[in-house]
PDB file of N, CA and C in Angstrom:
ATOM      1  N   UNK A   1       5.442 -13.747   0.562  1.00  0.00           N
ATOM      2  CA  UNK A   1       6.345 -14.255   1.569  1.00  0.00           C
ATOM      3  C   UNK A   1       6.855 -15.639   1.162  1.00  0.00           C
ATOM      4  N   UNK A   2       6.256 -16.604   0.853  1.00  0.00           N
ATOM      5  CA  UNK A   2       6.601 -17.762   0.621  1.00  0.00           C
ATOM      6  C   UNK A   2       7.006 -17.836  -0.901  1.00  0.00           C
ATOM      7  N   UNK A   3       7.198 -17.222  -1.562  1.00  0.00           N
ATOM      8  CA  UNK A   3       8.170 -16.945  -3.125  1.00  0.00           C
ATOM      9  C   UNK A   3       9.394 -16.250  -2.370  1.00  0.00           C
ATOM     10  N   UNK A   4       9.662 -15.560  -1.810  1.00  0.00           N
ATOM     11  CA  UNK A   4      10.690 -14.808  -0.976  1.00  0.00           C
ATOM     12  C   UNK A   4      11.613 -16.121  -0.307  1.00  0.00           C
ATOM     13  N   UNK A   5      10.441 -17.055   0.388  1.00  0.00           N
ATOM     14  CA  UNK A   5      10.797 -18.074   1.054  1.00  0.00           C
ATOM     15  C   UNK A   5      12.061 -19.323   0.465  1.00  0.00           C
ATOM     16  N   UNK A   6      11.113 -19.130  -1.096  1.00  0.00           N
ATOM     17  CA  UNK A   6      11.592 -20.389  -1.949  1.00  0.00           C
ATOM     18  C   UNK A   6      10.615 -21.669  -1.727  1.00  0.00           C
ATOM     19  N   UNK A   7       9.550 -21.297  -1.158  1.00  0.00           N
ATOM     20  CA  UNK A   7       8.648 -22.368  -1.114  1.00  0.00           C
ATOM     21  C   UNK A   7       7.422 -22.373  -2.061  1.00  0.00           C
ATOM     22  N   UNK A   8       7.203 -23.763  -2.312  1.00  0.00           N
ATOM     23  CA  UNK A   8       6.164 -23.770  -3.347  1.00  0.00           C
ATOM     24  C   UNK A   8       4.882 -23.860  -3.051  1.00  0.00           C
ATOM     25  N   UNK A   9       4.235 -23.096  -3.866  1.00  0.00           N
ATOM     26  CA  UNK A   9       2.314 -22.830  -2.967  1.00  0.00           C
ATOM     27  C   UNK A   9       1.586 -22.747  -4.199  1.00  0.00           C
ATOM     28  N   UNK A  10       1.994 -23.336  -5.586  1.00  0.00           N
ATOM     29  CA  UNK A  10       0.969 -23.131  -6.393  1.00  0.00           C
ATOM     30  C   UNK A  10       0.180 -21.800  -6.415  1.00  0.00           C
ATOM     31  N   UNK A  11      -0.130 -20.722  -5.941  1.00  0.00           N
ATOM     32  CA  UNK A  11      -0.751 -19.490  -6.630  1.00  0.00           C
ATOM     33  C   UNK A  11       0.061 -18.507  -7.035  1.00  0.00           C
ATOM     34  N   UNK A  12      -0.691 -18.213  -8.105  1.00  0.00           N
ATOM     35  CA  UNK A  12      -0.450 -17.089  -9.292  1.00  0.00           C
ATOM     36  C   UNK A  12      -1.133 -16.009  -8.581  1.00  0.00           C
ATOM     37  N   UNK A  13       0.277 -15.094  -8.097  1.00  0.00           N
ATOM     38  CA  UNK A  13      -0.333 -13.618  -7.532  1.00  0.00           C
ATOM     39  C   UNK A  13      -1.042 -12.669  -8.700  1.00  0.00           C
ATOM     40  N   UNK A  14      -0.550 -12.951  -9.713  1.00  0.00           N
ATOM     41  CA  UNK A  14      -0.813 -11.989 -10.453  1.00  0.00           C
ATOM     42  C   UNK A  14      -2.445 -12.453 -10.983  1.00  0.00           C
ATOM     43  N   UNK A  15      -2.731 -13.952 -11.218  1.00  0.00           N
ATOM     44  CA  UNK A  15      -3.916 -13.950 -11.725  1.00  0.00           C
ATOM     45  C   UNK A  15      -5.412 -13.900 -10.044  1.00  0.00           C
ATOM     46  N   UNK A  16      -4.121 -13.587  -9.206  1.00  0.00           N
ATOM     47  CA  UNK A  16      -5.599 -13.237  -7.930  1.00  0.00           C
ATOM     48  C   UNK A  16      -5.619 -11.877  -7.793  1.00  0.00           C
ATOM     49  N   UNK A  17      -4.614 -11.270  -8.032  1.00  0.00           N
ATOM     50  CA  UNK A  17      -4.933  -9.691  -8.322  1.00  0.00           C
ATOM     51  C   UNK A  17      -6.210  -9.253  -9.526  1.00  0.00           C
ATOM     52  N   UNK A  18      -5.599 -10.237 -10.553  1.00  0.00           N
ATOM     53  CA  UNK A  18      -6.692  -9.627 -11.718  1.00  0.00           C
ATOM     54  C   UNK A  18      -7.993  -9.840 -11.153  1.00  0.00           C
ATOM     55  N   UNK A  19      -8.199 -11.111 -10.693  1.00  0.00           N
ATOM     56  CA  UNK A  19      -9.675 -11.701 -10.562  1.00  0.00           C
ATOM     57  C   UNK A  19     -10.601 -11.066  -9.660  1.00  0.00           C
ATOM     58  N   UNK A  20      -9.477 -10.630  -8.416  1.00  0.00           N
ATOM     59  CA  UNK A  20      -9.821  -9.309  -7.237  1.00  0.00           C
ATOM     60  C   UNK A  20     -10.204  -8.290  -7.728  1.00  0.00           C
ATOM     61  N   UNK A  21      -9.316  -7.934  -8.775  1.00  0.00           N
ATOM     62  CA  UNK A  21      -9.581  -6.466  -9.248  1.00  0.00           C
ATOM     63  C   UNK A  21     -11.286  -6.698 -10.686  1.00  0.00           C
ATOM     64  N   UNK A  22     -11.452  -7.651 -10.819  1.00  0.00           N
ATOM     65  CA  UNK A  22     -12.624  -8.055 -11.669  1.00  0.00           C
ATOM     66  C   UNK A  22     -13.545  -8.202 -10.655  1.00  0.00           C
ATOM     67  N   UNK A  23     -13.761  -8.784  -9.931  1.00  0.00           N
ATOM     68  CA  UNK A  23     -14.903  -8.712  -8.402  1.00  0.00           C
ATOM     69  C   UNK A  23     -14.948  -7.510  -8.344  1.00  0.00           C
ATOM     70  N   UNK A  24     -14.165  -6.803  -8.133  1.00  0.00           N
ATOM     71  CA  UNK A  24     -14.329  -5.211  -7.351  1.00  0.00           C
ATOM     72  C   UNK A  24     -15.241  -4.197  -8.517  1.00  0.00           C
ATOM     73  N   UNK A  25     -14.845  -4.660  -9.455  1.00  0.00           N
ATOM     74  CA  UNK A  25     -15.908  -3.872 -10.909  1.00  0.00           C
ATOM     75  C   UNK A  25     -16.931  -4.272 -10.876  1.00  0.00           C
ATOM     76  N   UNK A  26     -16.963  -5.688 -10.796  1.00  0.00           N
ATOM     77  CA  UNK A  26     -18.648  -6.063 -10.776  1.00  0.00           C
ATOM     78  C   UNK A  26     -19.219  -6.152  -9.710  1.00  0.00           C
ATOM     79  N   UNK A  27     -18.968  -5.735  -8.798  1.00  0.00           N
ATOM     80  CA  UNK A  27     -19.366  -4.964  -7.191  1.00  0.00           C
ATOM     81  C   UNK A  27     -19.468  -3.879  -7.344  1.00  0.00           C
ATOM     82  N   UNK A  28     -18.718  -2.736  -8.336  1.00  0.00           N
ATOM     83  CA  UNK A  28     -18.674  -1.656  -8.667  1.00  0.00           C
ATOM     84  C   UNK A  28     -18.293  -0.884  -6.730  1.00  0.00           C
ATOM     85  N   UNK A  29     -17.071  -1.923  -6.625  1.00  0.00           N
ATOM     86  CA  UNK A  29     -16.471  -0.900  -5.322  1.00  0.00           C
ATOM     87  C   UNK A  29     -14.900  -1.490  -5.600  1.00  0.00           C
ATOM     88  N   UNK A  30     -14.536  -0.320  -4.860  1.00  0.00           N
ATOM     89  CA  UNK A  30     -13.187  -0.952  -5.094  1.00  0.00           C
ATOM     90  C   UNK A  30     -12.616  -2.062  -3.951  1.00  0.00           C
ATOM     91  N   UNK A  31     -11.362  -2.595  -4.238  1.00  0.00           N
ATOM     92  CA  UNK A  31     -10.845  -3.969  -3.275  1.00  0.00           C
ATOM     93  C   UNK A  31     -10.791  -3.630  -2.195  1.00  0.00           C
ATOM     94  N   UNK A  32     -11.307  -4.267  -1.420  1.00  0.00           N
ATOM     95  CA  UNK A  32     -10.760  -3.846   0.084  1.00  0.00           C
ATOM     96  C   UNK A  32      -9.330  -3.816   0.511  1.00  0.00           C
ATOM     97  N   UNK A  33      -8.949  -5.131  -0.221  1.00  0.00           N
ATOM     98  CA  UNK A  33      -7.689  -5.646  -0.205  1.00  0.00           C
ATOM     99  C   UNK A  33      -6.659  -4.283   0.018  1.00  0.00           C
ATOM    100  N   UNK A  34      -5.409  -4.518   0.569  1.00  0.00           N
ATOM    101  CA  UNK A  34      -4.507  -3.016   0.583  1.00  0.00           C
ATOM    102  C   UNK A  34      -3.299  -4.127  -0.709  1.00  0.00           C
ATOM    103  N   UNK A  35      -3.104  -5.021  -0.788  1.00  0.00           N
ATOM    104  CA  UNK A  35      -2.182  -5.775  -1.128  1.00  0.00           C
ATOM    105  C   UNK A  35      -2.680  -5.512  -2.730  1.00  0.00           C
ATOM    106  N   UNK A  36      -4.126  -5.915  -2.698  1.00  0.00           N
ATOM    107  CA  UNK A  36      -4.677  -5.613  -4.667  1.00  0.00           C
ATOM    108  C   UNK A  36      -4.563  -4.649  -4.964  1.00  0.00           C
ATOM    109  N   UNK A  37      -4.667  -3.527  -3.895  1.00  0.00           N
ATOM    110  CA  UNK A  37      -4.305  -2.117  -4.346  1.00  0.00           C
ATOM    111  C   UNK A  37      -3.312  -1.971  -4.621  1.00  0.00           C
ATOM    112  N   UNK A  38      -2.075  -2.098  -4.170  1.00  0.00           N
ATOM    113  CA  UNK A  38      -0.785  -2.006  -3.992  1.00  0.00           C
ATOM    114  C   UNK A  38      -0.527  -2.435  -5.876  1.00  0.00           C
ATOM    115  N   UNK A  39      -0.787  -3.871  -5.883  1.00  0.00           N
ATOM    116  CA  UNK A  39       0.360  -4.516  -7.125  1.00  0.00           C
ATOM    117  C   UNK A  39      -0.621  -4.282  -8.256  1.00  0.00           C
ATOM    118  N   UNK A  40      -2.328  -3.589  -7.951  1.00  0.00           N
ATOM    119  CA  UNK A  40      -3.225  -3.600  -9.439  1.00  0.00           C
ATOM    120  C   UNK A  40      -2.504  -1.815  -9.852  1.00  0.00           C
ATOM    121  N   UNK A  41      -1.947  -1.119  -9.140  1.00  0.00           N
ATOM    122  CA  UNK A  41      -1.700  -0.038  -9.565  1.00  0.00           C
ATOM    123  C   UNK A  41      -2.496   0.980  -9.386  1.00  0.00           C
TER     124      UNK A  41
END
Protein backbone atom coordinates (compact mmCIF):
# COMPACT_ATOMS: atom_id res chain seq x y z
CA UNK A 1 0.00 0.00 0.00
CA UNK A 2 2.42 2.59 0.84
CA UNK A 3 4.77 1.90 -2.50
CA UNK A 4 1.30 2.30 -4.32
CA UNK A 5 1.14 5.40 -2.05
CA UNK A 6 4.57 6.85 -3.11
CA UNK A 7 5.57 6.86 0.39
CA UNK A 8 8.75 5.90 1.83
CA UNK A 9 8.96 3.02 4.58
CA UNK A 10 12.32 1.56 4.11
CA UNK A 11 11.20 -2.30 3.77
CA UNK A 12 12.20 -4.66 1.25
CA UNK A 13 9.02 -6.79 0.53
CA UNK A 14 10.81 -9.09 -1.18
CA UNK A 15 13.61 -9.74 1.43
CA UNK A 16 10.51 -10.27 4.23
CA UNK A 17 8.96 -12.71 2.03
CA UNK A 18 12.23 -14.68 1.74
CA UNK A 19 13.01 -14.53 5.46
CA UNK A 20 9.11 -15.57 6.15
CA UNK A 21 9.37 -18.14 3.80
CA UNK A 22 12.93 -19.34 5.66
CA UNK A 23 11.09 -19.31 9.25
CA UNK A 24 8.38 -21.39 7.83
CA UNK A 25 11.12 -24.27 6.78
CA UNK A 26 12.76 -24.16 9.88
CA UNK A 27 9.40 -24.48 11.67
CA UNK A 28 8.87 -27.00 9.03
CA UNK A 29 5.14 -25.41 8.61
CA UNK A 30 4.14 -23.39 6.22
CA UNK A 31 3.47 -19.23 6.56
CA UNK A 32 0.58 -18.39 8.04
CA UNK A 33 0.91 -15.29 6.31
CA UNK A 34 -1.83 -15.23 3.12
CA UNK A 35 0.34 -12.21 1.68
CA UNK A 36 3.87 -14.72 1.85
CA UNK A 37 1.82 -17.10 0.23
CA UNK A 38 0.57 -15.03 -2.36
CA UNK A 39 4.12 -13.26 -3.67
CA UNK A 40 6.53 -16.67 -2.40
CA UNK A 41 4.53 -18.54 -5.15
Amino acid sequence: MLDGLGIAHGVHLDALVETSVWMARQLGRPSPSRVVRALAG
